[in-house]
Protein backbone atom coordinates (compact mmCIF):
# COMPACT_ATOMS: atom_id res chain seq x y z
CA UNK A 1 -3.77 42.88 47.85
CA UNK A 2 -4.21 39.78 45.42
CA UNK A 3 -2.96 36.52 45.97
CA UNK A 4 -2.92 33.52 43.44
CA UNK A 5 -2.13 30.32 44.61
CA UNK A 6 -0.93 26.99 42.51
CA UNK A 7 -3.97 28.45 40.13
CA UNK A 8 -4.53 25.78 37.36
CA UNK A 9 -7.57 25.95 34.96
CA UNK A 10 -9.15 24.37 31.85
CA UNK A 11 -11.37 25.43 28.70
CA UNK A 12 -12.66 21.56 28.69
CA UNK A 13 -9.52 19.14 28.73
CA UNK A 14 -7.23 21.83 27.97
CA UNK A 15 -5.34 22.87 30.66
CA UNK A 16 -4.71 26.75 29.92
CA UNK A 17 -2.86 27.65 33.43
CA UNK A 18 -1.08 25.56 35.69
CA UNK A 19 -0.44 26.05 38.87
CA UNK A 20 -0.19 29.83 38.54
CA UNK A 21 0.82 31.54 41.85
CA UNK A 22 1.94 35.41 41.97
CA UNK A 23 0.86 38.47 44.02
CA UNK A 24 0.14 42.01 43.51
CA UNK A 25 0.68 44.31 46.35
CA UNK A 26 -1.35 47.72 47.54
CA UNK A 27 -0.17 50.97 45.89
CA UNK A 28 2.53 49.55 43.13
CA UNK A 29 2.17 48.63 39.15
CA UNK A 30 2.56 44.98 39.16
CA UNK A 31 2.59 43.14 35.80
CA UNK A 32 2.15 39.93 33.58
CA UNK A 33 4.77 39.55 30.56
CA UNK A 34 4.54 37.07 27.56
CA UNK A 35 3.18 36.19 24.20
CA UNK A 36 0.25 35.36 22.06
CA UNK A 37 -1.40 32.37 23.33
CA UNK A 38 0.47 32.07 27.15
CA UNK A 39 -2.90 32.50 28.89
CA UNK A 40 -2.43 35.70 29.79
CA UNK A 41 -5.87 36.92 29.46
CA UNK A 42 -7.38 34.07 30.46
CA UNK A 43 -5.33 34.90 33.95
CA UNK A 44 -7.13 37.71 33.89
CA UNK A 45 -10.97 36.07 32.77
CA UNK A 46 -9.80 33.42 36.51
CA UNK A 47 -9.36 36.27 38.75
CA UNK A 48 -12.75 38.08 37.61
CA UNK A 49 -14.54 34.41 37.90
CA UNK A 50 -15.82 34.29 33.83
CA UNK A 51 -13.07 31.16 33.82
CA UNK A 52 -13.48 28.88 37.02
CA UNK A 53 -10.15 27.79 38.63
CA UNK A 54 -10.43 23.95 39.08
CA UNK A 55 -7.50 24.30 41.65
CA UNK A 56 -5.84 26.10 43.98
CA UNK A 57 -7.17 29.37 45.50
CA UNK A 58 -7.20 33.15 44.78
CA UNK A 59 -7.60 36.09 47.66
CA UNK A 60 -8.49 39.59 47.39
CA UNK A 61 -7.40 41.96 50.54
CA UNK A 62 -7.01 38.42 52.58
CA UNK A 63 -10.92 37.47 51.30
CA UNK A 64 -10.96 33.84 48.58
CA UNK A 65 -12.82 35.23 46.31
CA UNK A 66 -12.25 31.97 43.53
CA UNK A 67 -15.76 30.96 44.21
CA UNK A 68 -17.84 33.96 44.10
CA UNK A 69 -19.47 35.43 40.91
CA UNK A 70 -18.12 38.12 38.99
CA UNK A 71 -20.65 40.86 39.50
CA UNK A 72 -19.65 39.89 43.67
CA UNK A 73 -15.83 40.26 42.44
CA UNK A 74 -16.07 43.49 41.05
CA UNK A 75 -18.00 45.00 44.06
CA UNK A 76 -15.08 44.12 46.76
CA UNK A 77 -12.87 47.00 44.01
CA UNK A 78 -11.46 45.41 41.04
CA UNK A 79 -12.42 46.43 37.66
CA UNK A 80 -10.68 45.65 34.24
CA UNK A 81 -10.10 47.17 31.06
CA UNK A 82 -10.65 44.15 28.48
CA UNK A 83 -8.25 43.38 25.79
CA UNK A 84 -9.70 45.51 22.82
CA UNK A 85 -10.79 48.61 25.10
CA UNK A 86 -14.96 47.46 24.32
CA UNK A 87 -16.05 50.54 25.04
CA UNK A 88 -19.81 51.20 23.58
CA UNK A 89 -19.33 52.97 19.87
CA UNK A 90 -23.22 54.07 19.97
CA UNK A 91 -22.80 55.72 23.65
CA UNK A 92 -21.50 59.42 24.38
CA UNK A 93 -18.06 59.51 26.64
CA UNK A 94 -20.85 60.23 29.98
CA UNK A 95 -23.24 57.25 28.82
CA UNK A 96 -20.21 55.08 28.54
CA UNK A 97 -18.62 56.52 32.31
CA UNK A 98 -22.04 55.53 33.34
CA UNK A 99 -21.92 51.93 32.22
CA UNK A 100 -19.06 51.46 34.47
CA UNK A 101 -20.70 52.26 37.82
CA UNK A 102 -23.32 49.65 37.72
CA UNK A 103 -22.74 49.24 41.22
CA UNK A 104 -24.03 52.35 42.37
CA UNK A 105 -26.76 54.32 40.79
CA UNK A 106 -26.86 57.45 43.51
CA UNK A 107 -26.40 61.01 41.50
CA UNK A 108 -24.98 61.94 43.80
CA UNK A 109 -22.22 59.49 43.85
CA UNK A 110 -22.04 58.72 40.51
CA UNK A 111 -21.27 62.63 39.41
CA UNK A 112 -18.54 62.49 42.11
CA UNK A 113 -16.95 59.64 40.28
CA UNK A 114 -17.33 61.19 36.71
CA UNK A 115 -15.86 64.07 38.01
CA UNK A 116 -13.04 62.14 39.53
CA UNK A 117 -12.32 60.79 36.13
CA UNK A 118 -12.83 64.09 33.98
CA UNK A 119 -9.73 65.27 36.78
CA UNK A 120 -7.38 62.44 35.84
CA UNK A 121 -8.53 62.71 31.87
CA UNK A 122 -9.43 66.08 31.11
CA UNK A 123 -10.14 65.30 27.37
CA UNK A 124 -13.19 63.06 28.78
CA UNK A 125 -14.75 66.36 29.83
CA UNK A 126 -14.35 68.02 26.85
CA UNK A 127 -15.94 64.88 24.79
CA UNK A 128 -18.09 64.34 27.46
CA UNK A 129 -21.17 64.81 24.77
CA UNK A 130 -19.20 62.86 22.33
CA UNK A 131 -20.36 58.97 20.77
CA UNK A 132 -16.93 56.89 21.06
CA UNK A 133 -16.96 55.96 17.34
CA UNK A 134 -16.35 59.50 16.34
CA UNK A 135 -12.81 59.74 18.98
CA UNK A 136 -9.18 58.98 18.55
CA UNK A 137 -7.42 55.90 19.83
CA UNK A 138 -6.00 57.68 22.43
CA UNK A 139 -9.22 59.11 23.75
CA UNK A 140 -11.15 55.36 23.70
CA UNK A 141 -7.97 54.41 25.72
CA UNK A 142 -8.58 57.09 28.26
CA UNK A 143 -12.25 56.26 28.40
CA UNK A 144 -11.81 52.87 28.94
CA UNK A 145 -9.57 53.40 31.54
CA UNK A 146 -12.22 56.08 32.76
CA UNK A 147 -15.20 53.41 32.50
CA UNK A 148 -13.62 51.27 34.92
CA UNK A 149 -12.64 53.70 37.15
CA UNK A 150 -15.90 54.33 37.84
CA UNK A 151 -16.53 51.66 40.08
CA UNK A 152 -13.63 53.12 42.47
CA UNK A 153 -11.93 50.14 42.31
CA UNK A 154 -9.19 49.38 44.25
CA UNK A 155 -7.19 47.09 41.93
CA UNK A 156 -7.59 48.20 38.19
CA UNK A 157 -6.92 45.06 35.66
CA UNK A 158 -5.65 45.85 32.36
CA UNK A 159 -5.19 43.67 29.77
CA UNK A 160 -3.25 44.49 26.72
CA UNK A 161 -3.99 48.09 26.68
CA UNK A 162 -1.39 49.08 24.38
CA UNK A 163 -2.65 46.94 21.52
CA UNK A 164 -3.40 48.79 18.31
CA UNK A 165 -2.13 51.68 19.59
CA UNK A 166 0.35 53.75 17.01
CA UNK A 167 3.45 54.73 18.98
CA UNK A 168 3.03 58.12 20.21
CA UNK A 169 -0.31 56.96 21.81
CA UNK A 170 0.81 54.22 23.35
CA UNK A 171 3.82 56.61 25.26
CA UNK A 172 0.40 58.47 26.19
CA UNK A 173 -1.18 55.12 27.60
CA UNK A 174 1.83 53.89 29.90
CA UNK A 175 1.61 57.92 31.18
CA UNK A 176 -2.08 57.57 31.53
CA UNK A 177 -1.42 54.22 33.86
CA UNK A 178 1.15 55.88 36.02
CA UNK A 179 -1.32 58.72 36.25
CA UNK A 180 -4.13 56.30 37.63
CA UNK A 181 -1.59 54.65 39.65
CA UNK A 182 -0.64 57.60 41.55
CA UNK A 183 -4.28 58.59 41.82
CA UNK A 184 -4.18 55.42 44.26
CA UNK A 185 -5.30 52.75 42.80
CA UNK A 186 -3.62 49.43 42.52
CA UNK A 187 -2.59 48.22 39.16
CA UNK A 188 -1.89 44.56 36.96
CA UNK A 189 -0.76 45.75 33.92
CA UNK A 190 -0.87 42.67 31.66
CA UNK A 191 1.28 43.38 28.29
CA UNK A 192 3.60 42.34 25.59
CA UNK A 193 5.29 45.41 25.27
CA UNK A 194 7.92 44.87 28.12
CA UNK A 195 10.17 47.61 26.92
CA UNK A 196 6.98 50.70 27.95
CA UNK A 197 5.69 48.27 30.56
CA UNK A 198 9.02 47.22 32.78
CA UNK A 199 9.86 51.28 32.71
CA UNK A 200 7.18 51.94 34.89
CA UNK A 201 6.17 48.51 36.83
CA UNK A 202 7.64 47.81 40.29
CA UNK A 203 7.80 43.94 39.60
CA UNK A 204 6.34 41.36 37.68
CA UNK A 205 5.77 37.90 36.32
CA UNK A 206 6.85 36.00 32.74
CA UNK A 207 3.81 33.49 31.73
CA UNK A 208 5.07 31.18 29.31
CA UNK A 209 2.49 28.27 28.06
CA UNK A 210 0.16 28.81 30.90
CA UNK A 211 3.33 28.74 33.61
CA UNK A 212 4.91 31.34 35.36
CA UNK A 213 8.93 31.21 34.08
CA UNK A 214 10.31 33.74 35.84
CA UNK A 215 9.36 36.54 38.81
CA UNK A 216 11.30 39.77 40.21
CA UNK A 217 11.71 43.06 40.16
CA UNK A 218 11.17 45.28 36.99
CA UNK A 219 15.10 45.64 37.42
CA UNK A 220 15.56 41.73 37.52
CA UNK A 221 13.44 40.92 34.50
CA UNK A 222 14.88 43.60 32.76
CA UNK A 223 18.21 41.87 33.37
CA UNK A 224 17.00 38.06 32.91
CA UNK A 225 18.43 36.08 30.07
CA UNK A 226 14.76 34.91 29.11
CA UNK A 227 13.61 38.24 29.12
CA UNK A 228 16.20 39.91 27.40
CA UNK A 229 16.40 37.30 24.44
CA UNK A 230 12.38 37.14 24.25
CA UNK A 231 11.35 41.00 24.55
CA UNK A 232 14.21 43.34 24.72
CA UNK A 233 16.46 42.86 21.45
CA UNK A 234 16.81 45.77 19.49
């Protein structure tokens, strides 16, 4: 479904990813390991087009899609949850839900969709009235999630989703993604909690310094040296 290919680029003359390639096939969990400062999110800023590659090439469902803006992105079905949730602390959970359609304003349509997401999260319904500054963590996790469901999208990006989350919420979250998954939509989880995130991915990718280390199966990460020493010690 998404296809990254020898993917370098640069905030100015810093290089921030070089020659990234990886792919994320229809249906599974695919997802990006590694630290503070590996470029993780800025992987994620390149495939949406806020970040420009200056090389190689990036395909969505065989289309490039490395040169088209990111309003044109998100309309061929991809959609992210941003690192930080930013959902809208003023707006009520609907308002919110509503931001996240943009790309189609039909009632109709759009109270399908809600009602697709008040099935998968049926707190949403009940706080449907609610401004987000008065919920939980757990419920602006679900509604971010929600928000960018709205668009139908068939490859949901998430980018540290966990973070900030206490520890019973964040066994909530990785439910909440497998939930969404199953729904059928594609996922790139992108995380540092490797533990929560290799117990549920099919594969995935270690991004070290801007450069992919290591690739494989949730099973062969889980067993790799690298990844063992770096994110599994107990």
């Amino acid at each position: 479904m998404l296809e990254m290919r020898e993917v370098s680029t640069r905030y100015g003359a810093i290089t921030m990813l070089r020659r990234v390639s990886l792919e994320v096939g229809r249906g599974e969990i695919a997802c990006l390991l590694g630290p503070n400062g590996a470029g993780k999110t800025t992987l994620i800023r390149t495939i949406l087009g806020v970040v420009r590659a200056v090389e190689g090439s990036i395909r969505f469902e065989g289309e490039r899609i490395d040169r088209l803006r990111t309003h044109q992105i998100v309309e061929r079905g991809i959609a992210v949850v941003p690192e930080g949730r930013r959902v809208f602390p003023r707006m009520t959970v609907e308002e919110n839900l509503r931001m996240g359609a943009f790309v189609e304003w039909a009632p109709a349509d759009l109270s399908a969709r809600r009602d697709h997401v008040f099935a998968l999260f049926p707190r949403l319904a009940e706080r449907r009235r609610q401004p987000e500054a008065t919920m939980s963590g757990g419920e602006q996790a679900m509604l971010a999630m929600g928000r960018a469901l709205m668009s139908r999208p068939k490859l949901l990006l998430l980018d540290e989703p966990s973070l900030g989350l206490a520890p019973l919420l964040v066994e909530q979250l990785f439910e909440m993604i497998q939930t969404v998954n199953a729904s059928g939509t594609t996922v790139f989880l992108v995380e540092q909690n490797a533990r929560k995130t290799l117990a549920i991915a099919h594969h995935g990718f270690l991004l070290q310094k801007g450069e992919v280390v290591g690739r494989g199966t949730a099973a062969e990460l889980r067993a790799s040296e690298l990844v063992r020493h770096a994110y599994l010690r107990t």
